[in-house]
PDB file of N, CA and C in Angstrom:
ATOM      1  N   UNK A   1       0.842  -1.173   0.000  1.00  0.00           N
ATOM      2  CA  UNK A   1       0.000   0.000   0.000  1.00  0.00           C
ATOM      3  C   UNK A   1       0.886   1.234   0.000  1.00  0.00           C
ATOM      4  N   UNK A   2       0.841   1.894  -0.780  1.00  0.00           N
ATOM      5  CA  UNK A   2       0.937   3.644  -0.883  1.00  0.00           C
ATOM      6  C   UNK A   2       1.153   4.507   0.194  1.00  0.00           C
ATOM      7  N   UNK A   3       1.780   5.040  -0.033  1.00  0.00           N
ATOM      8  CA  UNK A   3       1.391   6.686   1.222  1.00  0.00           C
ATOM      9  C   UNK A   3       0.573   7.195   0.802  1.00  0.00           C
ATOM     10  N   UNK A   4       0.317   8.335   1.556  1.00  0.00           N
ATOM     11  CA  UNK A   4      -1.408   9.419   1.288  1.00  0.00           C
ATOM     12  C   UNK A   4      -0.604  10.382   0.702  1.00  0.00           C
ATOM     13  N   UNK A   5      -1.036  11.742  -0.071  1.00  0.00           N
ATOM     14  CA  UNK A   5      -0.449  12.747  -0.256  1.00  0.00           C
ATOM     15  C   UNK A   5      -0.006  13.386   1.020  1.00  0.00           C
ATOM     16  N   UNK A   6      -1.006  13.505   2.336  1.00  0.00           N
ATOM     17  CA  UNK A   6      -0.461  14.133   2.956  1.00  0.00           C
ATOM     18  C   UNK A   6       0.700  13.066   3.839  1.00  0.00           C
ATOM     19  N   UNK A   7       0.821  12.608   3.720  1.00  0.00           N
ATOM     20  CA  UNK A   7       2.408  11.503   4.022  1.00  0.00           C
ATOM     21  C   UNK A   7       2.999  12.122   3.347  1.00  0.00           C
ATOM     22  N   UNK A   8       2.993  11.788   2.110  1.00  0.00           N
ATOM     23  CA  UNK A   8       4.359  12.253   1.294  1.00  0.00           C
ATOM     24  C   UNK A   8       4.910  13.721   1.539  1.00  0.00           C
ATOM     25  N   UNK A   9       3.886  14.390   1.877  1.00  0.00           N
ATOM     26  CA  UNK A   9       4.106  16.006   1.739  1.00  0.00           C
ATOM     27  C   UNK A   9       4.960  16.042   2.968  1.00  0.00           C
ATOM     28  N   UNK A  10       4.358  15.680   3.875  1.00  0.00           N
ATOM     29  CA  UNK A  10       5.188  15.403   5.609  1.00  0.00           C
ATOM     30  C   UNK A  10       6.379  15.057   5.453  1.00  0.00           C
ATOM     31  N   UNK A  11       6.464  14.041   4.808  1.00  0.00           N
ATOM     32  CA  UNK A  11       8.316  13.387   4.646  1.00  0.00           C
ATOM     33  C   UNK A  11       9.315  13.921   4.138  1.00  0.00           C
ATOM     34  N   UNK A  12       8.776  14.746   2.652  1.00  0.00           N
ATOM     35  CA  UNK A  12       9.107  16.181   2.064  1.00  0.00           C
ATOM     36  C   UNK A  12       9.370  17.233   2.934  1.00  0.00           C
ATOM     37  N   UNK A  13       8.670  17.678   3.692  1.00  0.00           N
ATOM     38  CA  UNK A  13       9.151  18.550   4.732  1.00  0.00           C
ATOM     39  C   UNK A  13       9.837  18.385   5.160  1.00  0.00           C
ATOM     40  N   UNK A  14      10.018  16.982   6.400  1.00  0.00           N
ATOM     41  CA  UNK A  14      10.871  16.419   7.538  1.00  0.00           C
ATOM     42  C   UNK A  14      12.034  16.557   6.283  1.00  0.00           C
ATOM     43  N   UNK A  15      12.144  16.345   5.623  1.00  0.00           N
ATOM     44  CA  UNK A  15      14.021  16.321   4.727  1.00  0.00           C
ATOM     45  C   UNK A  15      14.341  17.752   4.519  1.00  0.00           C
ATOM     46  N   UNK A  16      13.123  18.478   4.077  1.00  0.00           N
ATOM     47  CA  UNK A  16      13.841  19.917   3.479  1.00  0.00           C
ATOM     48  C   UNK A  16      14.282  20.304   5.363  1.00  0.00           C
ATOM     49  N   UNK A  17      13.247  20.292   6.356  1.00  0.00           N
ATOM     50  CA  UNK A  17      13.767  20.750   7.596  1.00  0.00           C
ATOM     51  C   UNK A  17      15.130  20.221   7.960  1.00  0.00           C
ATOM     52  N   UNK A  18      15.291  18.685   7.931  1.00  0.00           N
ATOM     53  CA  UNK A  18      16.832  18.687   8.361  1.00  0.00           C
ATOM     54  C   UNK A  18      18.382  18.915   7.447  1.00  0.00           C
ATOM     55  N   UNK A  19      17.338  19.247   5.942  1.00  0.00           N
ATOM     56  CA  UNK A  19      18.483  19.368   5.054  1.00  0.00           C
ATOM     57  C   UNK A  19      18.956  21.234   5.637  1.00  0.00           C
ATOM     58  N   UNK A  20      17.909  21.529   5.820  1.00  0.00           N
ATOM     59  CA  UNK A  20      18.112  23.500   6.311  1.00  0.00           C
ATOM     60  C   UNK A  20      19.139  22.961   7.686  1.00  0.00           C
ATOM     61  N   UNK A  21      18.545  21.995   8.574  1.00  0.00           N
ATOM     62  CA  UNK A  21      20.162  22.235   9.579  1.00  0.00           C
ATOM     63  C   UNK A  21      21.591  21.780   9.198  1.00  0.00           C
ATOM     64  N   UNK A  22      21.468  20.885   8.471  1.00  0.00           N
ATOM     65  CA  UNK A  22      22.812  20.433   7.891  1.00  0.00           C
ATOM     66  C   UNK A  22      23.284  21.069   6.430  1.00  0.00           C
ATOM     67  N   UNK A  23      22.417  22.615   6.210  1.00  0.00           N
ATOM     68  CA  UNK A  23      23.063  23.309   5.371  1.00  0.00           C
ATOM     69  C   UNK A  23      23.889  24.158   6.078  1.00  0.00           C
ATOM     70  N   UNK A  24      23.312  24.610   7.469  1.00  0.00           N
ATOM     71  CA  UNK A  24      24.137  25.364   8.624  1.00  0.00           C
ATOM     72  C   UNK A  24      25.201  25.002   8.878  1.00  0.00           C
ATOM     73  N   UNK A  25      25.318  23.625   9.210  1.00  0.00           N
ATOM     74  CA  UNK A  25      26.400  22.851   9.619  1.00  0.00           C
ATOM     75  C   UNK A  25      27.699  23.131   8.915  1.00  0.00           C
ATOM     76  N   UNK A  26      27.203  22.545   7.268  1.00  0.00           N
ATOM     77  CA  UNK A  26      27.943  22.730   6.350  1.00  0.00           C
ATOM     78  C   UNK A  26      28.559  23.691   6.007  1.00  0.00           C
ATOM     79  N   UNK A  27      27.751  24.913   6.275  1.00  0.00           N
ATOM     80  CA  UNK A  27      28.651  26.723   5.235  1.00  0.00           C
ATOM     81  C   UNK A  27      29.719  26.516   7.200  1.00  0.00           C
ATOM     82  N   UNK A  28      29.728  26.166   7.899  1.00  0.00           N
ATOM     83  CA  UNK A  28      30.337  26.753   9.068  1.00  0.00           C
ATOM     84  C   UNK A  28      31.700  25.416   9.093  1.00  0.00           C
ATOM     85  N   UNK A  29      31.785  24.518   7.919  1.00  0.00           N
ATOM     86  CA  UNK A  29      32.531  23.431   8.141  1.00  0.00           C
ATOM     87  C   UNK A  29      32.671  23.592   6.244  1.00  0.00           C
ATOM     88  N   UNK A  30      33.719  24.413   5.497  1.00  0.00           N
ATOM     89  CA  UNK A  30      33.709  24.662   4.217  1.00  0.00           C
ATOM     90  C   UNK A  30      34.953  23.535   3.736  1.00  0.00           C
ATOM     91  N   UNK A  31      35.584  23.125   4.912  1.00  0.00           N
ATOM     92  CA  UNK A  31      37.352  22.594   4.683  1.00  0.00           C
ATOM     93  C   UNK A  31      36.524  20.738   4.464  1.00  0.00           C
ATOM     94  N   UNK A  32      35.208  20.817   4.875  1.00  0.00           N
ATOM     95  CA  UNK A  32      34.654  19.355   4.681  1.00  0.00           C
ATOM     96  C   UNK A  32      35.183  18.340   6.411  1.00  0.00           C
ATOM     97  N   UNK A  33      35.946  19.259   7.245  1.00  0.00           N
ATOM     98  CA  UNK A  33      36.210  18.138   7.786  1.00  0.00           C
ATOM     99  C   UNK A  33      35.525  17.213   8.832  1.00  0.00           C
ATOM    100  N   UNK A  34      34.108  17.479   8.628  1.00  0.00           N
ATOM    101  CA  UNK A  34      32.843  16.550   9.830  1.00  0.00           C
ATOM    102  C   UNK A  34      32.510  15.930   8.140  1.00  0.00           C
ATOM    103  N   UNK A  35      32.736  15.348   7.925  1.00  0.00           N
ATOM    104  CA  UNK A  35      32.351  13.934   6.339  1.00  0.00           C
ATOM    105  C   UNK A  35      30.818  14.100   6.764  1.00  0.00           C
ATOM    106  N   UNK A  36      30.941  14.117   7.520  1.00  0.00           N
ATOM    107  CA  UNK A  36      29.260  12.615   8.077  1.00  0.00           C
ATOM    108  C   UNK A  36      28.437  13.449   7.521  1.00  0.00           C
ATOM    109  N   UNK A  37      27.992  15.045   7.663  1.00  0.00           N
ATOM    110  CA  UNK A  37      27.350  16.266   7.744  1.00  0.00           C
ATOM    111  C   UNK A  37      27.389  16.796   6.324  1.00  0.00           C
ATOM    112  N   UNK A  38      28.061  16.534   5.477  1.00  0.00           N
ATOM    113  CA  UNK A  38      28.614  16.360   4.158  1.00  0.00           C
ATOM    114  C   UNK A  38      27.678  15.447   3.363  1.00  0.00           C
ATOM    115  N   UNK A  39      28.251  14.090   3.816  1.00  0.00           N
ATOM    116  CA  UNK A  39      27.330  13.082   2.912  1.00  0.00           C
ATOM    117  C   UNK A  39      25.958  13.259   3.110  1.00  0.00           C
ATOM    118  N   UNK A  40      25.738  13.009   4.323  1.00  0.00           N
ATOM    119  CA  UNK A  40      24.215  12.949   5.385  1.00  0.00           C
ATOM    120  C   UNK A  40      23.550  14.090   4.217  1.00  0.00           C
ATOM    121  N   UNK A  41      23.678  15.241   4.153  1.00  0.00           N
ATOM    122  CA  UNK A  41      23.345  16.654   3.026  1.00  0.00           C
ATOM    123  C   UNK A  41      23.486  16.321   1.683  1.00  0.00           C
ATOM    124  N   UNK A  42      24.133  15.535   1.076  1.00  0.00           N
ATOM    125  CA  UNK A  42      24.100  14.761  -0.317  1.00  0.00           C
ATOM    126  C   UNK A  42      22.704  13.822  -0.848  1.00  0.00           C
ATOM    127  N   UNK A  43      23.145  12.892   0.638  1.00  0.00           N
ATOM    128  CA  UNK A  43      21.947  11.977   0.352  1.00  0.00           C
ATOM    129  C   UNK A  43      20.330  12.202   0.935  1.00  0.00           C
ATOM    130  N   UNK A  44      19.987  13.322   1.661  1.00  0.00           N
ATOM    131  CA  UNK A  44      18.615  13.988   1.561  1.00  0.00           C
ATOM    132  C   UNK A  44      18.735  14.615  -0.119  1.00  0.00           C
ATOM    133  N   UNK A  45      19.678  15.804  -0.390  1.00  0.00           N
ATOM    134  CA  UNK A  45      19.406  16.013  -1.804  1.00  0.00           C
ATOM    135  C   UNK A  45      18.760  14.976  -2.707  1.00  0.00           C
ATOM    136  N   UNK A  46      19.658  14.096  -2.686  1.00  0.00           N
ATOM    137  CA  UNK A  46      18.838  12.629  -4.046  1.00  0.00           C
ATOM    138  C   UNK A  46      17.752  12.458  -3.233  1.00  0.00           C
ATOM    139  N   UNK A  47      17.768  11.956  -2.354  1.00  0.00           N
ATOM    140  CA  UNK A  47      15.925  11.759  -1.823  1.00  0.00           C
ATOM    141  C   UNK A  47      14.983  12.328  -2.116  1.00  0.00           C
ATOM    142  N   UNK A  48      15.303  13.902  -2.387  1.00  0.00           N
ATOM    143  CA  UNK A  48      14.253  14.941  -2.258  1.00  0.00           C
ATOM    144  C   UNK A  48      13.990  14.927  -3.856  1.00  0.00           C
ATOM    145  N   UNK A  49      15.374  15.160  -4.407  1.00  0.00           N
ATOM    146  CA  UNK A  49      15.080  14.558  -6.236  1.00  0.00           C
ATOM    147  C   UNK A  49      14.526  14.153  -6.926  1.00  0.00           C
ATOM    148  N   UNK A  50      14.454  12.668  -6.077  1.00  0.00           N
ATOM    149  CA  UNK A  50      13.855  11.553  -6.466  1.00  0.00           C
ATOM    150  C   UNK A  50      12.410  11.795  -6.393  1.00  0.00           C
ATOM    151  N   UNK A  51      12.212  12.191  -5.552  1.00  0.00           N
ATOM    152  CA  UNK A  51      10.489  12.462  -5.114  1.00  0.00           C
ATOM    153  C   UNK A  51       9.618  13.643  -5.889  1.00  0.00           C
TER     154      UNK A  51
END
């Protein structure tokens, strides 16, 4: 079974919200050196893509 629209819309949110904190993270860490905060911000991007 499917999600509802309003699921999907929710899950859409919940990513753009934690992609906005780990864009913070990121401009304050430019040298890359926390990886995790890096990738973690890559792979919401394709998620959000994808959708």
């Amino acid at each position: 079974m499917g999600l509802s629209k309003k699921d999907l819309s929710r899950k859409k949110a919940n990513i753009r919200a934690r992609m906005a904190e780990l864009e913070a993270k990121a401009r304050l860490d430019p040298a890359r050196k926390n990886r995790a905060v890096h990738d973690e911000l890559d792979l919401l991007r394709k998620k959000l893509a994808e959708e």
